[in-house]
PDB file of N, CA and C in Angstrom:
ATOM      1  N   UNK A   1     106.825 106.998  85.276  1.00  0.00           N
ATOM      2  CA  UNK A   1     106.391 106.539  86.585  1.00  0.00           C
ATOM      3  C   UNK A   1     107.469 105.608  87.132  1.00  0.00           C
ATOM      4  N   UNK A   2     107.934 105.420  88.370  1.00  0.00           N
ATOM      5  CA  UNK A   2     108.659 104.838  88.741  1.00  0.00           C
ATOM      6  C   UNK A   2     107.983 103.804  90.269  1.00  0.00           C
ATOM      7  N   UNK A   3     108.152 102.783  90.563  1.00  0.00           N
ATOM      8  CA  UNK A   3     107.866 102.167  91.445  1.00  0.00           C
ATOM      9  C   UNK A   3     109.021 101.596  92.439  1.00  0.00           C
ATOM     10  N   UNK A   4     108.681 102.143  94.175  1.00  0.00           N
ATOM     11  CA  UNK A   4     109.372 101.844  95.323  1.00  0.00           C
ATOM     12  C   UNK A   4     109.227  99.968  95.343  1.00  0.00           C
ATOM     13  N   UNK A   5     109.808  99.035  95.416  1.00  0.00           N
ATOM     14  CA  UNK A   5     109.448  97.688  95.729  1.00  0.00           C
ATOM     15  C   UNK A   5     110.293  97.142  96.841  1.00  0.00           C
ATOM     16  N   UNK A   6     109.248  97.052  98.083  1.00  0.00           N
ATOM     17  CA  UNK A   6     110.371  96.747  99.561  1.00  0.00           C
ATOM     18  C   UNK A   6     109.993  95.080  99.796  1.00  0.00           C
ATOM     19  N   UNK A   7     110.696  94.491 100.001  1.00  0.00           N
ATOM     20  CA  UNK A   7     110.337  92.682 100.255  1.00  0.00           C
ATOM     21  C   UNK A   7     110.448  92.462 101.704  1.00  0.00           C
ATOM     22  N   UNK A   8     109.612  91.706 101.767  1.00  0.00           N
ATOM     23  CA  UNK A   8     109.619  91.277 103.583  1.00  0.00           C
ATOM     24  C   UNK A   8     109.235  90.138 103.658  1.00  0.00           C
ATOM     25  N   UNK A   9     109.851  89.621 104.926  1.00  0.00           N
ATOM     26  CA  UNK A   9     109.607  87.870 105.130  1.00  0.00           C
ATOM     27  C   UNK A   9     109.016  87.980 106.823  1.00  0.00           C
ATOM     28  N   UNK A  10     108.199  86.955 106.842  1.00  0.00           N
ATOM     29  CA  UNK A  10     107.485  87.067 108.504  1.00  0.00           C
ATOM     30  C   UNK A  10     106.749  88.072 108.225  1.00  0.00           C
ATOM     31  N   UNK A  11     106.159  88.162 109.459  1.00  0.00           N
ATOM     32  CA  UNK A  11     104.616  89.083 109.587  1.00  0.00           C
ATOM     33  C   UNK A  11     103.862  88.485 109.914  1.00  0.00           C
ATOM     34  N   UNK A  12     102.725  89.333 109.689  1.00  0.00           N
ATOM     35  CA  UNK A  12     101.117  88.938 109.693  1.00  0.00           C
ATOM     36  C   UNK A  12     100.249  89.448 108.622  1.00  0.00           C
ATOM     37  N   UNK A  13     100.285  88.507 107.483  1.00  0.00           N
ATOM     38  CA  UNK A  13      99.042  89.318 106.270  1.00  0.00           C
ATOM     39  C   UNK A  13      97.779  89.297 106.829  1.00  0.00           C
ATOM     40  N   UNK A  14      97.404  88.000 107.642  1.00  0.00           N
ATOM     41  CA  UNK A  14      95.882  88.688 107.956  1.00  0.00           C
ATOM     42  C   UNK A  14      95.954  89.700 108.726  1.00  0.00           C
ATOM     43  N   UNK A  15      97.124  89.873 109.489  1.00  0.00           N
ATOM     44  CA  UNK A  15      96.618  91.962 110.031  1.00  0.00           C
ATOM     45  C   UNK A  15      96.808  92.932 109.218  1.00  0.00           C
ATOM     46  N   UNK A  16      98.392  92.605 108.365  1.00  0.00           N
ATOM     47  CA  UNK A  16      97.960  93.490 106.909  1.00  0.00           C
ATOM     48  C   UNK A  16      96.664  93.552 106.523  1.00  0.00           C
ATOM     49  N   UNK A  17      95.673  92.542 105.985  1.00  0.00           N
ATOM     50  CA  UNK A  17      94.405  92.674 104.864  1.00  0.00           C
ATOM     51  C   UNK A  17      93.609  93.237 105.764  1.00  0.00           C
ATOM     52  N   UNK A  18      93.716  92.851 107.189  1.00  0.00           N
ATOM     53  CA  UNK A  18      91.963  93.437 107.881  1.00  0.00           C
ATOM     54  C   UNK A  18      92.508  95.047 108.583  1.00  0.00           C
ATOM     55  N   UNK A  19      93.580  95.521 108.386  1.00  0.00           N
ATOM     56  CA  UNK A  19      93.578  96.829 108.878  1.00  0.00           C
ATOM     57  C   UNK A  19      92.852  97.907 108.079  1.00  0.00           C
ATOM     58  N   UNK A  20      92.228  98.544 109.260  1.00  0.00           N
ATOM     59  CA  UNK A  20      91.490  99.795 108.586  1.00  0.00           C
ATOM     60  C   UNK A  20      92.117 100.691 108.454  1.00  0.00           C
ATOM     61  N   UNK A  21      91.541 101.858 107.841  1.00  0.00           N
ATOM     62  CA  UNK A  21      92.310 103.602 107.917  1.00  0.00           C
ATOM     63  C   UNK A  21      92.899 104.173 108.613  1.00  0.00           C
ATOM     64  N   UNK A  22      92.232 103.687 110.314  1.00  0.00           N
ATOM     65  CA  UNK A  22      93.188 104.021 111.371  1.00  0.00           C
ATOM     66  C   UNK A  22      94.210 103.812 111.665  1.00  0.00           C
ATOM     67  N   UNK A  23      94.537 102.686 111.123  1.00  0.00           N
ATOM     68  CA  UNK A  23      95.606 101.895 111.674  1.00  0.00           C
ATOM     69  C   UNK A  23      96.909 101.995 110.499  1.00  0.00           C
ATOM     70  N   UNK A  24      96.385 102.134 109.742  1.00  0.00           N
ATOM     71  CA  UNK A  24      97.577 102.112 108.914  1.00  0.00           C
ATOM     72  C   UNK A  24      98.638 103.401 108.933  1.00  0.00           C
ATOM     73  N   UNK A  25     100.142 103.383 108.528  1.00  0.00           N
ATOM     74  CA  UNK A  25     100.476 104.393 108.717  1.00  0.00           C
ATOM     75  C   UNK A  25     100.130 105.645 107.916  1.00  0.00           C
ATOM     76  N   UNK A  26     100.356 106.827 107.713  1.00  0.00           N
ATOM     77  CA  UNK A  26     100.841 107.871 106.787  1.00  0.00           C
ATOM     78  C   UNK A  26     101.656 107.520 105.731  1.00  0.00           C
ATOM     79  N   UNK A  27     100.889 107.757 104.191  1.00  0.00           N
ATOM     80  CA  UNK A  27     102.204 107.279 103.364  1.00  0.00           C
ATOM     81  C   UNK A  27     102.873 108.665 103.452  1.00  0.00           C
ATOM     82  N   UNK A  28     103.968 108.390 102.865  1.00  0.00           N
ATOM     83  CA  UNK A  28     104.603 109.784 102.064  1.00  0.00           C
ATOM     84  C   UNK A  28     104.290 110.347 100.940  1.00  0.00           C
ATOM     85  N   UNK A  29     104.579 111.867 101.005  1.00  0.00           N
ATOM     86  CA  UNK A  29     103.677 112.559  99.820  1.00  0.00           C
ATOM     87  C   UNK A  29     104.632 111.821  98.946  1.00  0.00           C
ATOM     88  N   UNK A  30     103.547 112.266  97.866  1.00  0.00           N
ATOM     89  CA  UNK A  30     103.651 111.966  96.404  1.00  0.00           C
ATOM     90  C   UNK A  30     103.451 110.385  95.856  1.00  0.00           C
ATOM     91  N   UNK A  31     103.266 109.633  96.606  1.00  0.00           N
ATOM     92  CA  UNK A  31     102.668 108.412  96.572  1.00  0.00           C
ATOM     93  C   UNK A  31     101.733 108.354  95.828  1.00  0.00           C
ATOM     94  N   UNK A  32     101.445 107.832  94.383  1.00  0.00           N
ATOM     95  CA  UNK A  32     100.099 107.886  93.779  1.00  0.00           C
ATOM     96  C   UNK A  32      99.382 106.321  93.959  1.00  0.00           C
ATOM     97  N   UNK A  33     100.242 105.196  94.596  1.00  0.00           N
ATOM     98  CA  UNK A  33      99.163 104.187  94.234  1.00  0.00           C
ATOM     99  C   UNK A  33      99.963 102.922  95.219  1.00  0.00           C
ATOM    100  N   UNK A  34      99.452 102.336  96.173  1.00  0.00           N
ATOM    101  CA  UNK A  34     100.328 101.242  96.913  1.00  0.00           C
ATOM    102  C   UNK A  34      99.799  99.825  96.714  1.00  0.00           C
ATOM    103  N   UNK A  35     100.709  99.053  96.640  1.00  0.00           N
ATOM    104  CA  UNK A  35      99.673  97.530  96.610  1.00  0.00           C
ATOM    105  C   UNK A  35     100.769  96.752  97.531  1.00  0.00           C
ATOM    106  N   UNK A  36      99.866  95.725  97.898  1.00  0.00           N
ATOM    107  CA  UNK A  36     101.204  95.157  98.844  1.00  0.00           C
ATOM    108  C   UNK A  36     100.929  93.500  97.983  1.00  0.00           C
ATOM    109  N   UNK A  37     101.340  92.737  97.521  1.00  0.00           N
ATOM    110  CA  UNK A  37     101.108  91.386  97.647  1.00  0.00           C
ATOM    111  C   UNK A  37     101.565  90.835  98.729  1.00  0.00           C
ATOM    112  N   UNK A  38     101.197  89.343  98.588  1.00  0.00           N
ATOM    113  CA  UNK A  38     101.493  88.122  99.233  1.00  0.00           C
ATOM    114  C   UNK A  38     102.075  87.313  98.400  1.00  0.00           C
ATOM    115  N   UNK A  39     102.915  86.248  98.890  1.00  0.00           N
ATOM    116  CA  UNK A  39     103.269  85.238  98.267  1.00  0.00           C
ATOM    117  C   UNK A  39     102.179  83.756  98.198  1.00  0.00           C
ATOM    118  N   UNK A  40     100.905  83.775  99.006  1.00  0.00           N
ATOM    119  CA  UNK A  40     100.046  82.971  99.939  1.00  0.00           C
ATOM    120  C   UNK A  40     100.277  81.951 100.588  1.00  0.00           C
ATOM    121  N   UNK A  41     101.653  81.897 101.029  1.00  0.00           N
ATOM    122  CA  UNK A  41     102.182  81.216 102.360  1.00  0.00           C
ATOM    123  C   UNK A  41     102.263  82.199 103.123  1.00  0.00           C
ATOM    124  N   UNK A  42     102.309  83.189 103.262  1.00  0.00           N
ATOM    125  CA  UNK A  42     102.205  84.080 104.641  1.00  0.00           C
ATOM    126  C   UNK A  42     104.214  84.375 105.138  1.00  0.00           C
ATOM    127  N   UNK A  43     104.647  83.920 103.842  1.00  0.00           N
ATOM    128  CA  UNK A  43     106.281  84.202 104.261  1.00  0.00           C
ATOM    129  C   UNK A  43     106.553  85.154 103.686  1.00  0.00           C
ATOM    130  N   UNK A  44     106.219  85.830 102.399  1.00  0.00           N
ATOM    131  CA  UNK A  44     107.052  86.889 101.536  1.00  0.00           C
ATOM    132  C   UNK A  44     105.904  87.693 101.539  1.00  0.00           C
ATOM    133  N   UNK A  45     105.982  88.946 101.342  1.00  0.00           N
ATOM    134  CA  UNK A  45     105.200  90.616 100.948  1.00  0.00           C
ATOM    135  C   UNK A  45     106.110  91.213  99.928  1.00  0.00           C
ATOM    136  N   UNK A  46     105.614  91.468  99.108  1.00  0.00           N
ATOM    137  CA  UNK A  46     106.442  92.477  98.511  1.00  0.00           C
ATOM    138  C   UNK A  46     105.289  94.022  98.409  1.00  0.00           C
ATOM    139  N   UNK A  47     105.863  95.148  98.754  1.00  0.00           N
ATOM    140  CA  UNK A  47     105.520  96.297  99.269  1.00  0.00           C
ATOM    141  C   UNK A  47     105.631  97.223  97.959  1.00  0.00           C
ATOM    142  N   UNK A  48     104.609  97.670  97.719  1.00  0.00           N
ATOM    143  CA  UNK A  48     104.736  98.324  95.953  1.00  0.00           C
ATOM    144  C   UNK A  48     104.509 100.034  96.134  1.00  0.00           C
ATOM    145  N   UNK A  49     105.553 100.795  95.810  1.00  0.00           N
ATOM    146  CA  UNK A  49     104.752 102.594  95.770  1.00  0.00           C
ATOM    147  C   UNK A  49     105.055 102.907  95.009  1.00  0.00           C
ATOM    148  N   UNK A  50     104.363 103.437  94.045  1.00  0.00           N
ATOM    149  CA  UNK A  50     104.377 104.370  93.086  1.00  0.00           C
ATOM    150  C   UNK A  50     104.179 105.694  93.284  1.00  0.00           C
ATOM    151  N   UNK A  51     104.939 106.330  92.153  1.00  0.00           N
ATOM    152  CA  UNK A  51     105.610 107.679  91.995  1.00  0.00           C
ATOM    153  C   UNK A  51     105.481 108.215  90.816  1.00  0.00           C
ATOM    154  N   UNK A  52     105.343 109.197  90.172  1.00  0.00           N
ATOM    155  CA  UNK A  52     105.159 110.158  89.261  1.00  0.00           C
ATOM    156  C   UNK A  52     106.653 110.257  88.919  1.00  0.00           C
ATOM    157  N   UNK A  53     107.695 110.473  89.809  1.00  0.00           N
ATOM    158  CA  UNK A  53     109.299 110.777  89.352  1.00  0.00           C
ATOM    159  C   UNK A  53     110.183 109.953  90.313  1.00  0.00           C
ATOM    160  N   UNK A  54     111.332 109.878  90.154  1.00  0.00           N
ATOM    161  CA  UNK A  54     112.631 109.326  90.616  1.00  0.00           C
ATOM    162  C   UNK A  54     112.686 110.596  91.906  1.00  0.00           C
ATOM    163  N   UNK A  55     112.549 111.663  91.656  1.00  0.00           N
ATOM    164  CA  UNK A  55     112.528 112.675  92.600  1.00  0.00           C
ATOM    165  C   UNK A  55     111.895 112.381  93.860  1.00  0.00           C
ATOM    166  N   UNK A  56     110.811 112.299  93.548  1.00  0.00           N
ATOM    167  CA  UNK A  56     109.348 112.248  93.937  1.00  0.00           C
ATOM    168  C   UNK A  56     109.673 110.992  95.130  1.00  0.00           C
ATOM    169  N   UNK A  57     110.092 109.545  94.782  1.00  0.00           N
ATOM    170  CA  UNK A  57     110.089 108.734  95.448  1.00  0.00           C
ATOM    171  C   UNK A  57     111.662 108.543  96.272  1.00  0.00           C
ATOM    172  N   UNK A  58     112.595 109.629  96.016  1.00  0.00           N
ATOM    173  CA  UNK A  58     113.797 109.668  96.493  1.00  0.00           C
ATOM    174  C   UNK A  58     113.319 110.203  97.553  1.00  0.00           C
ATOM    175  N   UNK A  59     112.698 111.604  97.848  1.00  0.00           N
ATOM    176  CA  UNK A  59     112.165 112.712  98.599  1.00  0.00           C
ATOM    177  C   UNK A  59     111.151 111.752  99.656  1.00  0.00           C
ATOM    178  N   UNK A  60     110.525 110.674  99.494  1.00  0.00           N
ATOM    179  CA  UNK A  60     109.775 109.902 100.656  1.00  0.00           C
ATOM    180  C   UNK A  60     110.729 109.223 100.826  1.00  0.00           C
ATOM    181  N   UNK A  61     112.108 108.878 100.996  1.00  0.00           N
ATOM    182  CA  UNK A  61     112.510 107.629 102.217  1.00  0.00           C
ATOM    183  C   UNK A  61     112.379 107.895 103.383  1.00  0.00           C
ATOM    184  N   UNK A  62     112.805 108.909 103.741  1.00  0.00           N
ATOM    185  CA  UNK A  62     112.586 109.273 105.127  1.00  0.00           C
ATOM    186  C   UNK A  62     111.164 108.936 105.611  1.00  0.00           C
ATOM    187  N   UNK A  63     110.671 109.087 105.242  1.00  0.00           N
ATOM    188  CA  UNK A  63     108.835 108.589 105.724  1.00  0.00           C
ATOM    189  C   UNK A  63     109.162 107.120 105.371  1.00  0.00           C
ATOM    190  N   UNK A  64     109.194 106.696 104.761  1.00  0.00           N
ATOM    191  CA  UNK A  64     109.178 105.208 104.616  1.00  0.00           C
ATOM    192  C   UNK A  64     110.470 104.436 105.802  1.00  0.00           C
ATOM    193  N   UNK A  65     111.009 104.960 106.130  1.00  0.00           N
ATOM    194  CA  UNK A  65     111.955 104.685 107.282  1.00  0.00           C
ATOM    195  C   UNK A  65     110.954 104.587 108.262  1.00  0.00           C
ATOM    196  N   UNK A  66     110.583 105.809 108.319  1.00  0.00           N
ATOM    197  CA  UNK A  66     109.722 106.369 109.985  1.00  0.00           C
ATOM    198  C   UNK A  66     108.384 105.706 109.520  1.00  0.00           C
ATOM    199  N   UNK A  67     107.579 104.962 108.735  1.00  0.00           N
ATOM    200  CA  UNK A  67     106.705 103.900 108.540  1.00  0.00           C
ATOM    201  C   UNK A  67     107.411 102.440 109.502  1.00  0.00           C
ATOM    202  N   UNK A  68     108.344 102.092 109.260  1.00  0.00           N
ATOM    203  CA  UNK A  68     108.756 101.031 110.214  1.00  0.00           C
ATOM    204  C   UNK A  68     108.751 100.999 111.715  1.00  0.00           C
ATOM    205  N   UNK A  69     109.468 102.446 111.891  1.00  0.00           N
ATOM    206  CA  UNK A  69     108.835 102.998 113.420  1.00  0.00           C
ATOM    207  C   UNK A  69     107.874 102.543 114.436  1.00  0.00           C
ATOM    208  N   UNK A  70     106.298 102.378 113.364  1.00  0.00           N
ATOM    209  CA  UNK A  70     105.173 102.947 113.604  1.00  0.00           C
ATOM    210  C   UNK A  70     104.477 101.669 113.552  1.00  0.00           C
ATOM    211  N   UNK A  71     104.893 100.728 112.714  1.00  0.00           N
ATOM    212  CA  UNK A  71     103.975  99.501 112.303  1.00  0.00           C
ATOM    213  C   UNK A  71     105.668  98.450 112.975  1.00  0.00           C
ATOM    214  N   UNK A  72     104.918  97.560 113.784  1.00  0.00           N
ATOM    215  CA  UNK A  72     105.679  96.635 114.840  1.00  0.00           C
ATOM    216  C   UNK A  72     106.170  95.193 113.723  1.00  0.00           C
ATOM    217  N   UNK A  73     107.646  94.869 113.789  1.00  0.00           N
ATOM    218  CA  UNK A  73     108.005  93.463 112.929  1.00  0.00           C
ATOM    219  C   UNK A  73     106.819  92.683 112.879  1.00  0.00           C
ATOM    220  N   UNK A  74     106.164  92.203 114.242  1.00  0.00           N
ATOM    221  CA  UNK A  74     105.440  91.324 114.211  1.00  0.00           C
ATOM    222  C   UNK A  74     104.398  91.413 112.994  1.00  0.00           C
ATOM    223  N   UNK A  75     104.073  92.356 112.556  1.00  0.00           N
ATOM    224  CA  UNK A  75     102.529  92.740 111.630  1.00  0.00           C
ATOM    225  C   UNK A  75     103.768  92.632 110.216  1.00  0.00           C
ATOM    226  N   UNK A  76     104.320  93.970 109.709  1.00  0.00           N
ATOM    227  CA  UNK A  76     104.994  94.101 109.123  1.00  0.00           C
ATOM    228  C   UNK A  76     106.033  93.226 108.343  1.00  0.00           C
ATOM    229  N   UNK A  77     106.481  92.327 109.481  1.00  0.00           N
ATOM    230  CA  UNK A  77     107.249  91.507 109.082  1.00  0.00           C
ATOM    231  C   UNK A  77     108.946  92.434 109.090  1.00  0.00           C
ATOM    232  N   UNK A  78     109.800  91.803 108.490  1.00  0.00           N
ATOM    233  CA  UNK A  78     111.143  92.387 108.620  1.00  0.00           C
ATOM    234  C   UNK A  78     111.748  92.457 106.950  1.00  0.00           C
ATOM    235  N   UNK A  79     112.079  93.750 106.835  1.00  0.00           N
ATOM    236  CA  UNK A  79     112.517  94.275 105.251  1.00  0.00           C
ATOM    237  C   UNK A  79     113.939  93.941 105.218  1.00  0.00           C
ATOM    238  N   UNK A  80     113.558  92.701 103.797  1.00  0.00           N
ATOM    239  CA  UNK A  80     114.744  91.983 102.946  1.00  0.00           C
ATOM    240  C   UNK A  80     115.724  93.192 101.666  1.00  0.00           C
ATOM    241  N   UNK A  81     114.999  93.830 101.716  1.00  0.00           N
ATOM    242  CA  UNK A  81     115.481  94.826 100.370  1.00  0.00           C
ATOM    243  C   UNK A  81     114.801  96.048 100.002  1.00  0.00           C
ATOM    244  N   UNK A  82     115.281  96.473  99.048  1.00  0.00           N
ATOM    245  CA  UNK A  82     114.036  97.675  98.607  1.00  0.00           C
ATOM    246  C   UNK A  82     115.093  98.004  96.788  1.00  0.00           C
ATOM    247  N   UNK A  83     114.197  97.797  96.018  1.00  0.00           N
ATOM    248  CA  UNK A  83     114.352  97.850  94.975  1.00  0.00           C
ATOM    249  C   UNK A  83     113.918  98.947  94.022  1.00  0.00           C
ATOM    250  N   UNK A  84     114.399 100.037  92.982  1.00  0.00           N
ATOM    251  CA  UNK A  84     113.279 100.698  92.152  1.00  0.00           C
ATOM    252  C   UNK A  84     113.421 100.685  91.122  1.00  0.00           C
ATOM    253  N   UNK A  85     112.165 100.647  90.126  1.00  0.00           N
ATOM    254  CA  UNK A  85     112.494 100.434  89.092  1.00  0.00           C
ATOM    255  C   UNK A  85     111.607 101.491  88.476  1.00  0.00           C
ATOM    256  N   UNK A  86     111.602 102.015  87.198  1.00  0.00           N
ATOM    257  CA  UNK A  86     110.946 102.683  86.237  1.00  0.00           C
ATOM    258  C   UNK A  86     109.796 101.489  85.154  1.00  0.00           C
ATOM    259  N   UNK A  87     109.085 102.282  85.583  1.00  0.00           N
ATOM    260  CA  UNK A  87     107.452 101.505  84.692  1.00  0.00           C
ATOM    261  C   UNK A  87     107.765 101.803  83.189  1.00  0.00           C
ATOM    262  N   UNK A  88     107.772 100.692  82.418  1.00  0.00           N
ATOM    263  CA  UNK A  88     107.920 101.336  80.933  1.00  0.00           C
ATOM    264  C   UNK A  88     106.539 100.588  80.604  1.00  0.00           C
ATOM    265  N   UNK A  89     105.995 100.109  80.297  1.00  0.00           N
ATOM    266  CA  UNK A  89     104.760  99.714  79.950  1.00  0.00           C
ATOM    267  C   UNK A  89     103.836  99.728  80.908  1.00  0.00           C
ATOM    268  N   UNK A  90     102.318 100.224  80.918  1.00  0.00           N
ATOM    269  CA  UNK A  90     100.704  99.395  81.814  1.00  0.00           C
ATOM    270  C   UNK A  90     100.291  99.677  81.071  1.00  0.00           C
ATOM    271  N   UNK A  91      99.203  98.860  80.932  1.00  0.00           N
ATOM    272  CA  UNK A  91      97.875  99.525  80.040  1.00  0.00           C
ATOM    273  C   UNK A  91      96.916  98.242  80.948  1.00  0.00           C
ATOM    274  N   UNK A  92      95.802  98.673  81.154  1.00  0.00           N
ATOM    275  CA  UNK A  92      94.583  98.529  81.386  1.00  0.00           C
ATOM    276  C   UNK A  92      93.866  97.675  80.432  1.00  0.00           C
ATOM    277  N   UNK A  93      93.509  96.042  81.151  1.00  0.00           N
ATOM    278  CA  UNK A  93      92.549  95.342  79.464  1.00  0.00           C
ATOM    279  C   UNK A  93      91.512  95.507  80.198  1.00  0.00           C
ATOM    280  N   UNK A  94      90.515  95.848  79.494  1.00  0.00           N
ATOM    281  CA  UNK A  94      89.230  96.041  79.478  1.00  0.00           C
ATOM    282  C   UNK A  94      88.404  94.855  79.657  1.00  0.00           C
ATOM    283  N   UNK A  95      87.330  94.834  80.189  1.00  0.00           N
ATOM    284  CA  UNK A  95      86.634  93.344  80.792  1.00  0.00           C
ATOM    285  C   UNK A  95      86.785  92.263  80.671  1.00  0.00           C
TER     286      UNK A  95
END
């Protein structure tokens, strides 16, 4: 598994957290799982996608380009980087 990690400074997390289905963009295929954090000052996001392959998440930049398009700096904020790395460990603790 490999994970997309894009960083952003500025924005708006409370329009990040309260957007619904409508509003959000289209991910790109092959996307199995997104999380976005906060830093909880409302200055840093870091933007998380996961991928099944290196392929897989090479083959969505173009959508992830044309995601910026679509969602305005102001909400979004403005992208510091984009990083990927390969998952070698998760496991799941139980309750």
């Amino acid at each position: 598994m490999f994970v997309r990690v894009a960083s952003f400074t500025g924005g708006d997390p409370g329009h990040i957290r309260d957007m619904d289905e409508s509003e959000r963009p289209e991910l790109p295929a092959g996307v199995r799982r997104v999380m976005i954090l906060d830093d909880g000052v409302g200055d840093r996001r870091l933007f998380l996608a996961f991928f099944d392959s290196r392929e897989a998440l090479e083959a969505a930049e173009a959508r992830f380009d044309a995601m910026g398009d679509e969602m305005s700096e102001d909400v979004r904020g403005r992208r510091t980087s984009v990083d990927v790395y390969e998952v070698l460990f998760d496991e799941a603790v139980p309750g």
